[in-house]
PDB file of N, CA and C in Angstrom:
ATOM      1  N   UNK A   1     -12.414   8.387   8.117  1.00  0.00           N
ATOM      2  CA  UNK A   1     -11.927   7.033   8.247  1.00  0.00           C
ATOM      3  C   UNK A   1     -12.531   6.176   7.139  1.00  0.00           C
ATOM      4  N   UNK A   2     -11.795   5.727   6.179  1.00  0.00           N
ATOM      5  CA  UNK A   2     -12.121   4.414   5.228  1.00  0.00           C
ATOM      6  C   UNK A   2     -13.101   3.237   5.743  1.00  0.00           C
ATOM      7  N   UNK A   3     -13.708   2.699   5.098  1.00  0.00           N
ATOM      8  CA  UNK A   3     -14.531   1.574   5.460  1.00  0.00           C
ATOM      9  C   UNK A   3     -13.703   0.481   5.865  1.00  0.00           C
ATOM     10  N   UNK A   4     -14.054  -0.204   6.728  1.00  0.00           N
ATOM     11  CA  UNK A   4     -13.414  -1.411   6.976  1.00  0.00           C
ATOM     12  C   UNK A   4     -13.335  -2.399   5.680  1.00  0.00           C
ATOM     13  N   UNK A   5     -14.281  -2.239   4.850  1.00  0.00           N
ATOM     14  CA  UNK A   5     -14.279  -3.298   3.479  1.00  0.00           C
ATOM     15  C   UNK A   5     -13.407  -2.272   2.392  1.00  0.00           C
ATOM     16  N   UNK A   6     -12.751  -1.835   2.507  1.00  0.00           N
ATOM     17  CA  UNK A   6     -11.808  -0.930   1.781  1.00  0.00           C
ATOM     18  C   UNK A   6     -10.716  -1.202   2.116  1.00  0.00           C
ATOM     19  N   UNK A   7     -10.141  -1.409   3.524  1.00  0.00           N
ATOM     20  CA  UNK A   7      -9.174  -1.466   3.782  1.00  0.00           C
ATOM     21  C   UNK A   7      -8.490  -3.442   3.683  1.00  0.00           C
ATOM     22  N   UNK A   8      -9.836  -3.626   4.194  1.00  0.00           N
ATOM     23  CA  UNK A   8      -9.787  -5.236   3.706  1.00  0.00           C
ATOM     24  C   UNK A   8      -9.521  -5.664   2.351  1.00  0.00           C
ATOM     25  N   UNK A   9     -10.004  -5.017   1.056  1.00  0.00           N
ATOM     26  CA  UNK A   9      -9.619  -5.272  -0.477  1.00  0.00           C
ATOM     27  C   UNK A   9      -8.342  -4.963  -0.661  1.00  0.00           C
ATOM     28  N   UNK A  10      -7.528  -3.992  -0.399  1.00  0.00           N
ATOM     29  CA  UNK A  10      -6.385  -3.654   0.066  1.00  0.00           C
ATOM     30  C   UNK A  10      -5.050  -4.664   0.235  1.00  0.00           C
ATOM     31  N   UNK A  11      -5.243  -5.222   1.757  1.00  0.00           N
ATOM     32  CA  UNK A  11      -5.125  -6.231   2.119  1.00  0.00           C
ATOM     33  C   UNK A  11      -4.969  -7.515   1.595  1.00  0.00           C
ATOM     34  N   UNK A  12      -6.115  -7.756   1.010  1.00  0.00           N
ATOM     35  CA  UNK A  12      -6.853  -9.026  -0.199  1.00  0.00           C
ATOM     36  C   UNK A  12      -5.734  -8.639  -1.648  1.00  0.00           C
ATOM     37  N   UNK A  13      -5.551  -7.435  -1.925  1.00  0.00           N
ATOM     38  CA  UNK A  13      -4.809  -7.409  -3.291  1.00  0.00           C
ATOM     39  C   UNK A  13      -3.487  -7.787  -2.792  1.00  0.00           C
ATOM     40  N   UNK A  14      -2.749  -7.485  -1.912  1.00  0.00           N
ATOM     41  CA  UNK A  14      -1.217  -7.121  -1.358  1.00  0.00           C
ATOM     42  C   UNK A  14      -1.022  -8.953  -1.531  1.00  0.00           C
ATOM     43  N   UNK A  15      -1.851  -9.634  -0.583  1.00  0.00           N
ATOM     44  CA  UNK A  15      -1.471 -11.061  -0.598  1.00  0.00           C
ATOM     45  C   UNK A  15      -1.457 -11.478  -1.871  1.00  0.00           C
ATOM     46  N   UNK A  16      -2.665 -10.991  -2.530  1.00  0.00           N
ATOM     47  CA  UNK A  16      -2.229 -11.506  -4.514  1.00  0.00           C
ATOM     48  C   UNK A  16      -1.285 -11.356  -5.208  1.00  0.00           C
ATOM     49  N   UNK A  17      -1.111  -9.932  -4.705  1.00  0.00           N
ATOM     50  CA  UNK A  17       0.252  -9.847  -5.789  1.00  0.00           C
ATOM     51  C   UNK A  17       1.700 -10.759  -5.414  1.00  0.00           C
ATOM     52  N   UNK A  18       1.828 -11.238  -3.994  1.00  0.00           N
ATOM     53  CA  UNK A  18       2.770 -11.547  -3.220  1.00  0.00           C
ATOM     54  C   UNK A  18       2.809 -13.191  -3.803  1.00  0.00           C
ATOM     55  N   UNK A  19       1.142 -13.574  -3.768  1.00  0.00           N
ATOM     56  CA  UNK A  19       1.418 -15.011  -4.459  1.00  0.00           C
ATOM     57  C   UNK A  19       1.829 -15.001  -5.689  1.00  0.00           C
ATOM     58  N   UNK A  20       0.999 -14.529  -6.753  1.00  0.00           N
ATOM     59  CA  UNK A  20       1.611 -14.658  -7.985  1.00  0.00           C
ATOM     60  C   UNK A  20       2.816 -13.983  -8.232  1.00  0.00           C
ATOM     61  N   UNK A  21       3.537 -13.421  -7.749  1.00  0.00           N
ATOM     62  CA  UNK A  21       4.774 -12.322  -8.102  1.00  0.00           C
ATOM     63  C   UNK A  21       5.810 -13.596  -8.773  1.00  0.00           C
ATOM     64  N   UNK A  22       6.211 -14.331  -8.429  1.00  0.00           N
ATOM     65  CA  UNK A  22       7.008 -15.514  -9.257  1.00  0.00           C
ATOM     66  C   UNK A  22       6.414 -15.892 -10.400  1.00  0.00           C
ATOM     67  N   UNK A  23       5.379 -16.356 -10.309  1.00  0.00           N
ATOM     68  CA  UNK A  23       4.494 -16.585 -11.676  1.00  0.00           C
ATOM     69  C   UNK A  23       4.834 -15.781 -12.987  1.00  0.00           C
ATOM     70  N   UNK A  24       4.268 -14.251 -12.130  1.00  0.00           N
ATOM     71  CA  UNK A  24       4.061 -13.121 -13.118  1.00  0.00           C
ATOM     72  C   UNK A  24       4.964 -12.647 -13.483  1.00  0.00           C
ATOM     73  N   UNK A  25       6.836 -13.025 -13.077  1.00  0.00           N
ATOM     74  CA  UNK A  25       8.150 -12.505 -13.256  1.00  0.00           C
ATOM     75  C   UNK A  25       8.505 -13.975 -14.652  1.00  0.00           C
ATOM     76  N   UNK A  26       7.889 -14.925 -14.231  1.00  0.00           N
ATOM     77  CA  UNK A  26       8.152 -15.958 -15.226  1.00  0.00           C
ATOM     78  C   UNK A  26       7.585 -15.779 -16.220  1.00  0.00           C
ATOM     79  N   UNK A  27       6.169 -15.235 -16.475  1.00  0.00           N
ATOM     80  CA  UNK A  27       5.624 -15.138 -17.873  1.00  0.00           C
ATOM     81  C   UNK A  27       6.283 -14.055 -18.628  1.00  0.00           C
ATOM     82  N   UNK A  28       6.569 -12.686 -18.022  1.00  0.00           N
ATOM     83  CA  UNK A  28       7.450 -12.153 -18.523  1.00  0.00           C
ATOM     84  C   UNK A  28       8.409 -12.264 -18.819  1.00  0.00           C
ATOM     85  N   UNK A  29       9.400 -12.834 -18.049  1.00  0.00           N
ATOM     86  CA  UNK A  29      10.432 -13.460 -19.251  1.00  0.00           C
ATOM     87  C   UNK A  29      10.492 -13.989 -20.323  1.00  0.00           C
ATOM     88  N   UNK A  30       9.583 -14.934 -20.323  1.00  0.00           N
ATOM     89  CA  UNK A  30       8.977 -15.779 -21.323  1.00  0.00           C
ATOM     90  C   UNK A  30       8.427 -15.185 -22.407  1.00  0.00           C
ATOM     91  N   UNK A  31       7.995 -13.897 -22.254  1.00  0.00           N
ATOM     92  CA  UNK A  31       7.510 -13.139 -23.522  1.00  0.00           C
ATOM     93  C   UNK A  31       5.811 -13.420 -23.406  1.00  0.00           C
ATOM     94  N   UNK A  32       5.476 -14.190 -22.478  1.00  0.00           N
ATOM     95  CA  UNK A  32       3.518 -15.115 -22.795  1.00  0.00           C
ATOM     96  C   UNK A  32       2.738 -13.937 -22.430  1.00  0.00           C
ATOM     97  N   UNK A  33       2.162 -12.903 -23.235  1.00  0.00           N
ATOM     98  CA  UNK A  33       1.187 -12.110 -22.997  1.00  0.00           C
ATOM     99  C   UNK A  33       0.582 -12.921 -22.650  1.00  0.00           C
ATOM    100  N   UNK A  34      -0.411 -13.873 -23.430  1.00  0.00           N
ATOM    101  CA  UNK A  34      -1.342 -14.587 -23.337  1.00  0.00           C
ATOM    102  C   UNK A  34      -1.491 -15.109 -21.940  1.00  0.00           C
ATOM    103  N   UNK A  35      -0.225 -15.646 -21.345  1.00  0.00           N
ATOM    104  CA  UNK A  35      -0.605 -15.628 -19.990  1.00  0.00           C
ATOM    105  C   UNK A  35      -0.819 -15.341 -19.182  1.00  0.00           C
ATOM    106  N   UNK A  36      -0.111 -13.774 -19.050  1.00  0.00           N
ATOM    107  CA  UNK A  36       0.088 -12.706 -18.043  1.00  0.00           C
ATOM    108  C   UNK A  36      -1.843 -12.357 -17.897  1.00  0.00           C
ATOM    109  N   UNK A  37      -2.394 -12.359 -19.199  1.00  0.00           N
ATOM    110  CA  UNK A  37      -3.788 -11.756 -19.422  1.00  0.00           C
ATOM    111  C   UNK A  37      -4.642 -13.032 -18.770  1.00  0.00           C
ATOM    112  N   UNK A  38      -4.044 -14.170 -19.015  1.00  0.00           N
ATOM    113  CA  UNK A  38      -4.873 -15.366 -17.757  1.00  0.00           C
ATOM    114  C   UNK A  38      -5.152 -15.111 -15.934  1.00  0.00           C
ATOM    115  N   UNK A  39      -3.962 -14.612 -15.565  1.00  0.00           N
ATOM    116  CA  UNK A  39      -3.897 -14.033 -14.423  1.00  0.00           C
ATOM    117  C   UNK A  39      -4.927 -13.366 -14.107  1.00  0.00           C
ATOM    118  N   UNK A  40      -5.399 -13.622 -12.570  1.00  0.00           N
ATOM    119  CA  UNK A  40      -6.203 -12.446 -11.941  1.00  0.00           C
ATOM    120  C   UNK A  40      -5.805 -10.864 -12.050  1.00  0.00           C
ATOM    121  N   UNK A  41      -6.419 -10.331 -12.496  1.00  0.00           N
ATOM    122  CA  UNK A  41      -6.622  -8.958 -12.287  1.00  0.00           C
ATOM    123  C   UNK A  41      -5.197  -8.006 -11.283  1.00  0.00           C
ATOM    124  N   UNK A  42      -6.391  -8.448  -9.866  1.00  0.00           N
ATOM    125  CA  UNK A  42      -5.992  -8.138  -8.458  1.00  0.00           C
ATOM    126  C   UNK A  42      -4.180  -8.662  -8.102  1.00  0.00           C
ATOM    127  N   UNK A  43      -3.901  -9.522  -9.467  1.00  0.00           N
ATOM    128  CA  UNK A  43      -2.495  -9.916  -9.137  1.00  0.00           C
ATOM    129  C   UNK A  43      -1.581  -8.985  -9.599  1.00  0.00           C
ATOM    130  N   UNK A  44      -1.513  -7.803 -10.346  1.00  0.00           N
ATOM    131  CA  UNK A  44      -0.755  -6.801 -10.889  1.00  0.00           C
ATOM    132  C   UNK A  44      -0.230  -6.060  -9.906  1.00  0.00           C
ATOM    133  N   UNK A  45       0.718  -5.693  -9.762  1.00  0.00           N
ATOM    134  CA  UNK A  45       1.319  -4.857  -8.597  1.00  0.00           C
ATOM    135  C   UNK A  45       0.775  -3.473  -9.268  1.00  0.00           C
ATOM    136  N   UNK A  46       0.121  -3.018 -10.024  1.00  0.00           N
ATOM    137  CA  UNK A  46       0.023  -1.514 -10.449  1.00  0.00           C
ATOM    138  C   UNK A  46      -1.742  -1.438  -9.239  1.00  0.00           C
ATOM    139  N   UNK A  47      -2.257  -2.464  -9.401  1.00  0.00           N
ATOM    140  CA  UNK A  47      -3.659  -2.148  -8.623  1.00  0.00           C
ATOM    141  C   UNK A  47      -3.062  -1.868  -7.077  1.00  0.00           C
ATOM    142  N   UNK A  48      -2.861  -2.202  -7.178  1.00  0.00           N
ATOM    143  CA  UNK A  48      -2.356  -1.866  -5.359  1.00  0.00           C
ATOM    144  C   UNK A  48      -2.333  -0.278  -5.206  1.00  0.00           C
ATOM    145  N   UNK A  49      -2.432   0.143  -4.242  1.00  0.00           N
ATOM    146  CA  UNK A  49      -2.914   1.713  -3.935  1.00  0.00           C
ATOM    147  C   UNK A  49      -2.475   2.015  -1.968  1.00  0.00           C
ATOM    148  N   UNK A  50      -1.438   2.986  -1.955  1.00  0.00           N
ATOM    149  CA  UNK A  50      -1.201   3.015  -0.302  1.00  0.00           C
ATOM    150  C   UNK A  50      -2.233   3.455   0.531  1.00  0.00           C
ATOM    151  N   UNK A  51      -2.239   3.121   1.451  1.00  0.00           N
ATOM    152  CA  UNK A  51      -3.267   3.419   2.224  1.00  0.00           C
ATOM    153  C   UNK A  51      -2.780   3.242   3.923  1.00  0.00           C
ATOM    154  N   UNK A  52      -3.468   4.428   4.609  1.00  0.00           N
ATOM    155  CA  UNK A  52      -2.759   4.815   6.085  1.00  0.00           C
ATOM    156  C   UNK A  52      -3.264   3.433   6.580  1.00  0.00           C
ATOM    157  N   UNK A  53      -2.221   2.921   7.487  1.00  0.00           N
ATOM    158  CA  UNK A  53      -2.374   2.006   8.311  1.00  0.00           C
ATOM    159  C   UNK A  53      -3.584   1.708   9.619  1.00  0.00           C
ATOM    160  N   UNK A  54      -3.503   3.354   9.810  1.00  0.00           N
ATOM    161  CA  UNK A  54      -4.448   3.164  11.146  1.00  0.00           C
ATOM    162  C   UNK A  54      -5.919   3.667  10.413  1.00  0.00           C
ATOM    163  N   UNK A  55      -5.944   4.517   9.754  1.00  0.00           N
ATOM    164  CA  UNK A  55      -7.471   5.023   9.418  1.00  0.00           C
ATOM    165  C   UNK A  55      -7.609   4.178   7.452  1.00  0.00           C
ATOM    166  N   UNK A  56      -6.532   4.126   7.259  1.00  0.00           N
ATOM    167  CA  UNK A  56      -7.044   3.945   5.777  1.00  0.00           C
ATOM    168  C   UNK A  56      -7.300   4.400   4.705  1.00  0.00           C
ATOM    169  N   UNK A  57      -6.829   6.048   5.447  1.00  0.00           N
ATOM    170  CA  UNK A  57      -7.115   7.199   4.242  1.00  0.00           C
ATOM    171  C   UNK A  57      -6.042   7.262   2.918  1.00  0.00           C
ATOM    172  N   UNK A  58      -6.300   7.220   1.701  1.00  0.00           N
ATOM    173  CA  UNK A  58      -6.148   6.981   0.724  1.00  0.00           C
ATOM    174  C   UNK A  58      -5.226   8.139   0.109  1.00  0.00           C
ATOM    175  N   UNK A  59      -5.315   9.366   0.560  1.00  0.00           N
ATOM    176  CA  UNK A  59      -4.740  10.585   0.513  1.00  0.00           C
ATOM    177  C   UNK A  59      -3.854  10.476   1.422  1.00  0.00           C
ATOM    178  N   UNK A  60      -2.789  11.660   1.007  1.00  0.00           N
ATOM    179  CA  UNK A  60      -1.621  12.630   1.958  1.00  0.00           C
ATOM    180  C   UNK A  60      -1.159  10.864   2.889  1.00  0.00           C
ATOM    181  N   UNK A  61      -0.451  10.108   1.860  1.00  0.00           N
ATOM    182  CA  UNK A  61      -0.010   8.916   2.529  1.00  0.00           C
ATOM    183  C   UNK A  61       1.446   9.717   2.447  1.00  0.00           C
ATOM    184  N   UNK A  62       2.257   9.448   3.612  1.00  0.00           N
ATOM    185  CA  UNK A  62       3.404   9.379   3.608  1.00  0.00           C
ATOM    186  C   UNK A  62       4.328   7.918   3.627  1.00  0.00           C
ATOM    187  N   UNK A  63       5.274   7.651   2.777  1.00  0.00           N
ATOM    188  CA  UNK A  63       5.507   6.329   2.118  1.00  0.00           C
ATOM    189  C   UNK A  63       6.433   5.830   3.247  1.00  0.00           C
ATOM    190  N   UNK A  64       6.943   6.843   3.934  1.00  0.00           N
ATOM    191  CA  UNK A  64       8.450   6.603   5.046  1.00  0.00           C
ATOM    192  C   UNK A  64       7.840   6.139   6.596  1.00  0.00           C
ATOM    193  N   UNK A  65       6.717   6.566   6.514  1.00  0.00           N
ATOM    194  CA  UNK A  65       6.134   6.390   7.686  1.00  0.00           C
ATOM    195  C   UNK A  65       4.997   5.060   7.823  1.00  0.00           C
ATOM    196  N   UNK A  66       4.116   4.856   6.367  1.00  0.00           N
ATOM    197  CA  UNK A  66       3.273   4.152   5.800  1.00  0.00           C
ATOM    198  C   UNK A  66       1.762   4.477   7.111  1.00  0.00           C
ATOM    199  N   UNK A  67       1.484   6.567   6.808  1.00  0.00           N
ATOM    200  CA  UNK A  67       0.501   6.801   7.442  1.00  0.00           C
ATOM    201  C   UNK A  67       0.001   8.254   6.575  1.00  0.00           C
ATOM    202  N   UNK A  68      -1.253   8.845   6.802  1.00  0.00           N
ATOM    203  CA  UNK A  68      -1.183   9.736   6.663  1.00  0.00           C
ATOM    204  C   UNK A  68      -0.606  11.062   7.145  1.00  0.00           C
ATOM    205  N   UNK A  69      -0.704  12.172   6.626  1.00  0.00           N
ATOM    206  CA  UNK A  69      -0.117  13.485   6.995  1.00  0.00           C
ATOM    207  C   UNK A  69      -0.908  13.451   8.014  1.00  0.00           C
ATOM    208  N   UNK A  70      -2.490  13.745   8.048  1.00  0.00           N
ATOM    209  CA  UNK A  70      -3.136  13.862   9.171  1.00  0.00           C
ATOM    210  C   UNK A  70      -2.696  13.113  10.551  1.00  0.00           C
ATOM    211  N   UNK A  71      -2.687  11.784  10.928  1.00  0.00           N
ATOM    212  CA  UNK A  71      -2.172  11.065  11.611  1.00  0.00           C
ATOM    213  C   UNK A  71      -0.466  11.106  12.073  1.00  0.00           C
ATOM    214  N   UNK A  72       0.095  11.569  11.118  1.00  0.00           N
ATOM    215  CA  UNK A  72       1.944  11.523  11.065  1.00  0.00           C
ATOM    216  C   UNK A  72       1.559  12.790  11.903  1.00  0.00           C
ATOM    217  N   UNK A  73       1.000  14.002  11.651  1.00  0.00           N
ATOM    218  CA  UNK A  73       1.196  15.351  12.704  1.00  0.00           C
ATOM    219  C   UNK A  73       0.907  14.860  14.341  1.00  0.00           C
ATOM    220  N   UNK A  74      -0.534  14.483  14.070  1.00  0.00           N
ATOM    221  CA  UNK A  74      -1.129  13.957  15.217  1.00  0.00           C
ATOM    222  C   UNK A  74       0.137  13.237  16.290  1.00  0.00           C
ATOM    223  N   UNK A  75       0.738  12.185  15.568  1.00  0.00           N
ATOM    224  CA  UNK A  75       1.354  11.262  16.298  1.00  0.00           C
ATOM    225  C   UNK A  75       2.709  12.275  16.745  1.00  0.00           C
ATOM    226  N   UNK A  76       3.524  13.057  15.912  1.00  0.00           N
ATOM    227  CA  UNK A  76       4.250  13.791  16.404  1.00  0.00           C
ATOM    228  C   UNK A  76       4.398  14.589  17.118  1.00  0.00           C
ATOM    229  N   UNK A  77       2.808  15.415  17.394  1.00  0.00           N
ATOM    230  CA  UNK A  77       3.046  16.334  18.362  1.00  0.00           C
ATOM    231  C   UNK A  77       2.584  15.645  19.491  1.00  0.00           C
ATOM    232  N   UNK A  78       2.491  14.159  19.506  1.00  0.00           N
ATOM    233  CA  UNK A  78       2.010  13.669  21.230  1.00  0.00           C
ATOM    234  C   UNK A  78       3.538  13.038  21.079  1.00  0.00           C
ATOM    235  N   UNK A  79       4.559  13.306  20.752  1.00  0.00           N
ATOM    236  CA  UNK A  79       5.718  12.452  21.027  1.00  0.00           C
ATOM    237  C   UNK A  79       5.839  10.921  20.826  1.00  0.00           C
ATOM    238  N   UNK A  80       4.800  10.217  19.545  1.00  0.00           N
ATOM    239  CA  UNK A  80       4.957   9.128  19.336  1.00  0.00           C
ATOM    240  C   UNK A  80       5.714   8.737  18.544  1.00  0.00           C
ATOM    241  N   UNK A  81       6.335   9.369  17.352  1.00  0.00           N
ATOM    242  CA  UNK A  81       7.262   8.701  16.442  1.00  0.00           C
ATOM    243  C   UNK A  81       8.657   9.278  17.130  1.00  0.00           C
ATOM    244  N   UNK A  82       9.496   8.256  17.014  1.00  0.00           N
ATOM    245  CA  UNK A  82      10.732   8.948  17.506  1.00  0.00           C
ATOM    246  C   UNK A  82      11.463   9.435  16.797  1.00  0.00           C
ATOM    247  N   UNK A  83      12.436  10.404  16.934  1.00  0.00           N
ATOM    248  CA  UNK A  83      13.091  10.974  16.018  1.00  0.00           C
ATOM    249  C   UNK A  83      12.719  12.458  15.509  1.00  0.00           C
ATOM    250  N   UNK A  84      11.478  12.661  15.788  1.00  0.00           N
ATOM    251  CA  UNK A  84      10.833  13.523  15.009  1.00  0.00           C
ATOM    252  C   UNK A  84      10.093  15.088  15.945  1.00  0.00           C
ATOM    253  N   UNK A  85      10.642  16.070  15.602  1.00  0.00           N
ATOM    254  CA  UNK A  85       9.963  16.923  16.791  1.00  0.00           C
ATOM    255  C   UNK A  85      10.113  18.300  15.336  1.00  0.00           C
ATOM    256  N   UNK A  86       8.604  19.111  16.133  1.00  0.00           N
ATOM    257  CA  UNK A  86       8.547  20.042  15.391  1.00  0.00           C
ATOM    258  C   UNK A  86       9.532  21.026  15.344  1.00  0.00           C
ATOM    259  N   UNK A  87       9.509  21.970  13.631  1.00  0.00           N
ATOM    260  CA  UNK A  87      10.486  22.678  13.719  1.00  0.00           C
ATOM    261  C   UNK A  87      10.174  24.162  14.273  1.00  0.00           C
ATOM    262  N   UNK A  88      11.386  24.696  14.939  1.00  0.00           N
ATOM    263  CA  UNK A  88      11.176  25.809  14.973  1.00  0.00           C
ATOM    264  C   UNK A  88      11.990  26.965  14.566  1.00  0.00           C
ATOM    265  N   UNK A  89      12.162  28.239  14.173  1.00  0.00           N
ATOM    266  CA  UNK A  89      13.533  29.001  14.350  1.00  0.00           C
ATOM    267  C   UNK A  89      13.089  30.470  14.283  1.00  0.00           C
TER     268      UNK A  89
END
């Protein structure tokens, strides 16, 4: 399980990028390196990184589910996601 202050920076970046995202679509048009490089850091949509919802693990994220593999099995074989049952043949 991820640290709680891991999953919180996370978090902390997602809202950044969400504020500046107008900003940062305007300087680009505009051609303003110079400005884009004024911007916080943490405002780039490339820093952002997925991460499982319930534990936070950083690995084996599945993007459709927004969890890990570990957790996505878990939850399937107790009948929590719907739709979804193991295969057999």
């Amino acid at each position: 399980m991820a640290k709680e202050s891991m999953k919180a920076r996370e978090v902390k970046r997602a809202r950044m990028v969400a504020r500046y995202a107008e900003k940062r679509k305007a300087l680009k048009e505009a051609g303003d390196w110079g400005g884009l490089a004024k911007l916080p850091r943490n405002s780039s949509p490339v820093r952002l990184h997925n991460r499982c919802s319930i534990t936070g693990r950083p690995k084996g994220y599945m993007r459709e589910f927004g969890i890990s593999r570990i957790q996505f099995r878990e939850m399937a074989s107790n009948g929590l996601i719907p739709g979804v049952r193991k295969a057999s043949w």
